[in-house]
Every structure is written in C-alpha cells, then in structure tokens.
PDB file of N, CA and C in Angstrom:
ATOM      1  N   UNK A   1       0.821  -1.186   0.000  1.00  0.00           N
ATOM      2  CA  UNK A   1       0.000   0.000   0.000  1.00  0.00           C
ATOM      3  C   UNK A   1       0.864   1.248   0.000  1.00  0.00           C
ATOM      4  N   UNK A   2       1.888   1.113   0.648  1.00  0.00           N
ATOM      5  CA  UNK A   2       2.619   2.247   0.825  1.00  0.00           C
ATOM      6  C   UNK A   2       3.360   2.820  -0.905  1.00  0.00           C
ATOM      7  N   UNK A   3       3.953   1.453  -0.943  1.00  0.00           N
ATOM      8  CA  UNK A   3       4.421   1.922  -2.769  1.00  0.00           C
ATOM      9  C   UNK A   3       3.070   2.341  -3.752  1.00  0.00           C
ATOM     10  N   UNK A   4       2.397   1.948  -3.734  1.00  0.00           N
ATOM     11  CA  UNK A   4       0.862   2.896  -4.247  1.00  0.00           C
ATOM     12  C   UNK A   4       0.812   4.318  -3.632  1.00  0.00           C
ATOM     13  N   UNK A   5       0.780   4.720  -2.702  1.00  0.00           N
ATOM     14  CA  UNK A   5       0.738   6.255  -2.322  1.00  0.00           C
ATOM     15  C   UNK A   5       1.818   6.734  -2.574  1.00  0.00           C
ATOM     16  N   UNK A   6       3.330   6.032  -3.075  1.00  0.00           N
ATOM     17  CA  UNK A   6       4.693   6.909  -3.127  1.00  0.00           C
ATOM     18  C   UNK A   6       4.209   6.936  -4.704  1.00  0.00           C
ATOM     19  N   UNK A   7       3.654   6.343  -5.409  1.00  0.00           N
ATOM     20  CA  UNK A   7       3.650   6.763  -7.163  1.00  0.00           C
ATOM     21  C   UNK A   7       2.316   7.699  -6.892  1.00  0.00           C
ATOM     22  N   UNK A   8       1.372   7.424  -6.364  1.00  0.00           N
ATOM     23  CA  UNK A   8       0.403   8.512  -6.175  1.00  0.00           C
ATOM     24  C   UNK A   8       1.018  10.077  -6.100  1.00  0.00           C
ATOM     25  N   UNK A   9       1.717   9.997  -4.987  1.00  0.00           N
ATOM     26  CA  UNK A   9       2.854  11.261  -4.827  1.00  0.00           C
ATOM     27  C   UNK A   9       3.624  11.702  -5.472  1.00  0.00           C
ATOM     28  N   UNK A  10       4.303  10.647  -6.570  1.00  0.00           N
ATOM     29  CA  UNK A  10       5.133  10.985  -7.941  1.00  0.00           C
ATOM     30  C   UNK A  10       4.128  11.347  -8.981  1.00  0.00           C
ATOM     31  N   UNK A  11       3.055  10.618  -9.479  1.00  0.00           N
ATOM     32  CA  UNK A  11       2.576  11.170 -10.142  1.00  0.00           C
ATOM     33  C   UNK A  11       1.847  13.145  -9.832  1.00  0.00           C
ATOM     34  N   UNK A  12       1.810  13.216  -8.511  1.00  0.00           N
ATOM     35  CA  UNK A  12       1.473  14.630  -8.294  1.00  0.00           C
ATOM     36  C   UNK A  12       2.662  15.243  -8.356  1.00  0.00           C
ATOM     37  N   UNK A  13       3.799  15.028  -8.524  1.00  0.00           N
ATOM     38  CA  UNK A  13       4.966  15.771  -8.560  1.00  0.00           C
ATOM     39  C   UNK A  13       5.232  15.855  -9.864  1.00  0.00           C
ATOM     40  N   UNK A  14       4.382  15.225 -10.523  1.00  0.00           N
ATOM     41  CA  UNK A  14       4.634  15.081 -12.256  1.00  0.00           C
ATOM     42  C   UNK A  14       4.010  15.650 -12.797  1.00  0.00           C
ATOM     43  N   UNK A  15       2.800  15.875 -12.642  1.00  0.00           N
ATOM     44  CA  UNK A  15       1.502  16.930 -12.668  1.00  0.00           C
ATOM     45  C   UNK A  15       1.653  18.389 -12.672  1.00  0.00           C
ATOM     46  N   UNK A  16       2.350  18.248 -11.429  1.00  0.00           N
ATOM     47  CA  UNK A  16       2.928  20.138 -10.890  1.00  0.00           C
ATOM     48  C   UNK A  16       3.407  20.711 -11.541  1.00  0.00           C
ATOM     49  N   UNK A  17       4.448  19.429 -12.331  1.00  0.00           N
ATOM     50  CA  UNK A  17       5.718  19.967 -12.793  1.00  0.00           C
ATOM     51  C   UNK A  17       5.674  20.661 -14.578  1.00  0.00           C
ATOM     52  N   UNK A  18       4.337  19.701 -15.105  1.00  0.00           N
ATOM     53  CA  UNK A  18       3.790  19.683 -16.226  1.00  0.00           C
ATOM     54  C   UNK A  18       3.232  21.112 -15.787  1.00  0.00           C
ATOM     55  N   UNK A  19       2.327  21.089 -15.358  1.00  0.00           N
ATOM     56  CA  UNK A  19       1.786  22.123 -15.187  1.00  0.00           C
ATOM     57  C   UNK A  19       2.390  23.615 -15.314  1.00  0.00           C
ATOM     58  N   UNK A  20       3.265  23.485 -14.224  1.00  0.00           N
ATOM     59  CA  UNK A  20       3.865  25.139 -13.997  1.00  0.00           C
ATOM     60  C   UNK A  20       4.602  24.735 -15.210  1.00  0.00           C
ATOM     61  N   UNK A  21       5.332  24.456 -16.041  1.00  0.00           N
ATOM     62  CA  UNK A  21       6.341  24.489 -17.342  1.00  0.00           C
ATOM     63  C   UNK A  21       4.946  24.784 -18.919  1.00  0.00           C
ATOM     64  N   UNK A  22       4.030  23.977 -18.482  1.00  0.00           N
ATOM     65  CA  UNK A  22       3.141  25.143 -19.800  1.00  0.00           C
ATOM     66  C   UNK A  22       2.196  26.294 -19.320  1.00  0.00           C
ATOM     67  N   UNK A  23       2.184  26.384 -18.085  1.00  0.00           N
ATOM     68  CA  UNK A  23       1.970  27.882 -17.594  1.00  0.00           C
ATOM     69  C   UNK A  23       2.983  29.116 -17.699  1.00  0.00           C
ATOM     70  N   UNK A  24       4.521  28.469 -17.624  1.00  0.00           N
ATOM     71  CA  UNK A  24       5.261  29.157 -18.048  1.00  0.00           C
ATOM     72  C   UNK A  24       4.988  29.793 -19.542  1.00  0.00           C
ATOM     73  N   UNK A  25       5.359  28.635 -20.088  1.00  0.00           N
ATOM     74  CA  UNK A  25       5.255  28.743 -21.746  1.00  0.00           C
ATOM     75  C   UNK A  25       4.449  29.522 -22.620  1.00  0.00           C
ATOM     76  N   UNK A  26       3.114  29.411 -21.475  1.00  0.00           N
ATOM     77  CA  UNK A  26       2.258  30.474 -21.849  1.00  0.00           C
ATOM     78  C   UNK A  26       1.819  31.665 -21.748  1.00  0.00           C
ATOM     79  N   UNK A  27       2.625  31.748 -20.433  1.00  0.00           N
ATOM     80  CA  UNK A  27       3.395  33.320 -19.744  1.00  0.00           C
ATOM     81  C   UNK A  27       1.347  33.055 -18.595  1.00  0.00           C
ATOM     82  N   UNK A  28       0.745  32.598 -18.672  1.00  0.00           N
ATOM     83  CA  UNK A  28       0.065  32.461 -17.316  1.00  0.00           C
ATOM     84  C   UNK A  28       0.272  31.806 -15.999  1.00  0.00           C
ATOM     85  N   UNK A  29       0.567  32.659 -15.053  1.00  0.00           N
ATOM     86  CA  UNK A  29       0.725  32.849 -13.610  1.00  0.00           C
ATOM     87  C   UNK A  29       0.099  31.947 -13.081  1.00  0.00           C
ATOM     88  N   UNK A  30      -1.041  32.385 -13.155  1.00  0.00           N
ATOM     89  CA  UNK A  30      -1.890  31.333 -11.812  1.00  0.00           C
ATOM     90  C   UNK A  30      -1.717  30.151 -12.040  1.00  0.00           C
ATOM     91  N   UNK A  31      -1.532  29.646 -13.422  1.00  0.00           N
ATOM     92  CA  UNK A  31      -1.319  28.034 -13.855  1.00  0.00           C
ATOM     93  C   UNK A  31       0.399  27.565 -13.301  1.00  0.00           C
ATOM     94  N   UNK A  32       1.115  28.417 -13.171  1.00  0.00           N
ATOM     95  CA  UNK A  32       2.441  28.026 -12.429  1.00  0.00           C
ATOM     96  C   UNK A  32       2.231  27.816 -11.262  1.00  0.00           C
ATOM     97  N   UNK A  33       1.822  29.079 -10.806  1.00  0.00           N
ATOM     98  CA  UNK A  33       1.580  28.623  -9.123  1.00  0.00           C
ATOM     99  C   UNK A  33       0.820  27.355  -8.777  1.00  0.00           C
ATOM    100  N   UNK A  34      -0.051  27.166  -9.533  1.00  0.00           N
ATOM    101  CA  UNK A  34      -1.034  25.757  -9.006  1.00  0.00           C
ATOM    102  C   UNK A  34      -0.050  24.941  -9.696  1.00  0.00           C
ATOM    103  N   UNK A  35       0.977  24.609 -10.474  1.00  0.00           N
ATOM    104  CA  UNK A  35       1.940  23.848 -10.686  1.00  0.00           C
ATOM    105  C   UNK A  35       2.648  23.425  -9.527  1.00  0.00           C
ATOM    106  N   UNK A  36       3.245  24.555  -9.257  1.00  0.00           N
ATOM    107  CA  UNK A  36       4.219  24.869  -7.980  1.00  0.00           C
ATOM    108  C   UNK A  36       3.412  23.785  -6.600  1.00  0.00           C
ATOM    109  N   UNK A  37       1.958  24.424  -6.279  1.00  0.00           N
ATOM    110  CA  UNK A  37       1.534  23.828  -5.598  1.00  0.00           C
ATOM    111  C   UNK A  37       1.100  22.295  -5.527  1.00  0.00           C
ATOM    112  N   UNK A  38       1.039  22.046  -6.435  1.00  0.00           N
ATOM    113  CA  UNK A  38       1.000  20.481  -6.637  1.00  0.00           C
ATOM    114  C   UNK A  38       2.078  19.813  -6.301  1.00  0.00           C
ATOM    115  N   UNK A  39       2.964  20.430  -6.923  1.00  0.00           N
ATOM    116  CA  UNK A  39       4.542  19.792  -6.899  1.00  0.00           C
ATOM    117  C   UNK A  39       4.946  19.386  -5.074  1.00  0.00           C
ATOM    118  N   UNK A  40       4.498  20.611  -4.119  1.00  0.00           N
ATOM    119  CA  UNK A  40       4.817  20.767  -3.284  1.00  0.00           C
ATOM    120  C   UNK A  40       3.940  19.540  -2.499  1.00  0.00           C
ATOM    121  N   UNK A  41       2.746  19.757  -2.520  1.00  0.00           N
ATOM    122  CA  UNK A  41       1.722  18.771  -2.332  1.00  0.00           C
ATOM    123  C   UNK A  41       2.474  17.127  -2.063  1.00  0.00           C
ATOM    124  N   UNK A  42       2.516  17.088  -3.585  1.00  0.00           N
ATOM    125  CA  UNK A  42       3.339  15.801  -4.054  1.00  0.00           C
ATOM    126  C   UNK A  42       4.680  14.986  -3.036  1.00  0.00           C
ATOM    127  N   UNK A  43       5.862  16.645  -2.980  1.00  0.00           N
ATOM    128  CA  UNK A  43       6.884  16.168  -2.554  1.00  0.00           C
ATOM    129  C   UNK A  43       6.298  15.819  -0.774  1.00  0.00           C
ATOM    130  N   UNK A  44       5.561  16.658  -0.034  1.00  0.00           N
ATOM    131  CA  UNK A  44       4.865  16.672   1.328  1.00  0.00           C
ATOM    132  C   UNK A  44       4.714  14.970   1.703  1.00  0.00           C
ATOM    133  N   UNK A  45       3.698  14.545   0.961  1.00  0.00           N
ATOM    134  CA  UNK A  45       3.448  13.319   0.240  1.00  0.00           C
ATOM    135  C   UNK A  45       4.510  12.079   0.425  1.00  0.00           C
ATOM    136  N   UNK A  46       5.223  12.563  -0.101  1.00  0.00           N
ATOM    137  CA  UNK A  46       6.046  11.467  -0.611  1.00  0.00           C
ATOM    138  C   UNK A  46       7.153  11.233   0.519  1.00  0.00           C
ATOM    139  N   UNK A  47       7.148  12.681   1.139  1.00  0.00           N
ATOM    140  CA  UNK A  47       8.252  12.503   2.431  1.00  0.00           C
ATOM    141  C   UNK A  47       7.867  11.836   3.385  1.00  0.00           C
ATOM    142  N   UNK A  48       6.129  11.904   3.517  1.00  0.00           N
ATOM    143  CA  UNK A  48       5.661  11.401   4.647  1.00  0.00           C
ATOM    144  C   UNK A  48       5.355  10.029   4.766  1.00  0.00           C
ATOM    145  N   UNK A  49       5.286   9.045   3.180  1.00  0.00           N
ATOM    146  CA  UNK A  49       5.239   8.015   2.946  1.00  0.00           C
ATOM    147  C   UNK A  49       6.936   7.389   3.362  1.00  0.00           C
ATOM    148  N   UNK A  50       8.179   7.870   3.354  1.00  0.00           N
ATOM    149  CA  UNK A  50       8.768   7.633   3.650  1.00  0.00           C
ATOM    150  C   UNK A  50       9.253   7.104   5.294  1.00  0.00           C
ATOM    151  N   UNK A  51       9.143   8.221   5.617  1.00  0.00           N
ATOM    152  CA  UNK A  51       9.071   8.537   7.485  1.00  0.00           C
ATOM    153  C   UNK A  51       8.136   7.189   7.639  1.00  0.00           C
ATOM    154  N   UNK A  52       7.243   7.273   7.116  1.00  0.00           N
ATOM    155  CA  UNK A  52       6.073   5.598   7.613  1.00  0.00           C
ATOM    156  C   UNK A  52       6.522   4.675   7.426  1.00  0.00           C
ATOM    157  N   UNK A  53       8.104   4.872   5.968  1.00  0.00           N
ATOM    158  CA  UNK A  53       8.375   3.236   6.105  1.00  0.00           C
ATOM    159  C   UNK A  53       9.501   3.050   6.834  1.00  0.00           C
ATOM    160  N   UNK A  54      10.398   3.726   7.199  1.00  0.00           N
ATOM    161  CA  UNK A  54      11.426   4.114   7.949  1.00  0.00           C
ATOM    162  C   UNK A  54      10.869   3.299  10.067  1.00  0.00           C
ATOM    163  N   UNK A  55       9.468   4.145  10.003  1.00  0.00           N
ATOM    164  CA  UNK A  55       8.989   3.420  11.549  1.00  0.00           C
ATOM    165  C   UNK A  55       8.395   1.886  11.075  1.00  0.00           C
ATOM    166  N   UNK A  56       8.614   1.611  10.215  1.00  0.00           N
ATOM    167  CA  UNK A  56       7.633  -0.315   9.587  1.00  0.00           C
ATOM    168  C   UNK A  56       8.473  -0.640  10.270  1.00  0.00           C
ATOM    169  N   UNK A  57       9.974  -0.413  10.151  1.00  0.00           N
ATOM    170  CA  UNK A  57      10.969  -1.441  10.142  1.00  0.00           C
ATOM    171  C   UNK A  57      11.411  -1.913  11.847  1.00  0.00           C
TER     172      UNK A  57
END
C-alpha cells in the first residue's frame, strides 16, 4: 500500500511539474503557481510516505 501512495505522490509531482512548465510557456501565472503547488503537495506526500516506512521497520 505504501508503494501505491509513493507513485500517487510521484505522479502529483509530475503533474505540478507539467503544469507550472506550460503555464510558463504560456506566460500564465496562476497556472504556475497551481503547478508549484501540486509539486509541493506531491513532494509533502512522498516525504511522509517515507518517514512511515522508515517506523515499519
């Protein structure tokens, strides 16, 4: 279960990342920032799936 929520978390870090790079491209703002924020989301995510497997052991 845990490797399911760490690609869950990659895929939102993949999302973000898509995101803010054709918000760039398109010179619109708010679509970067909600890039940005995903990304962040994502990495939050993914740290905390870690820390959980770190106490499994």
């Amino acid at each position: 279960m845990s490797a399911e929520r760490k690609n869950q978390a990659k895929g939102e870090q993949l999302r973000g990342k898509v995101k803010e790079r054709v918000g760039r491209a398109l010179g619109n703002e708010r679509m970067q920032t909600e890039g940005r924020s995903e990304q962040s989301k994502g990495d939050a995510r993914h740290a905390a799936e870690k820390v959980k497997d770190i106490f499994r052991r």
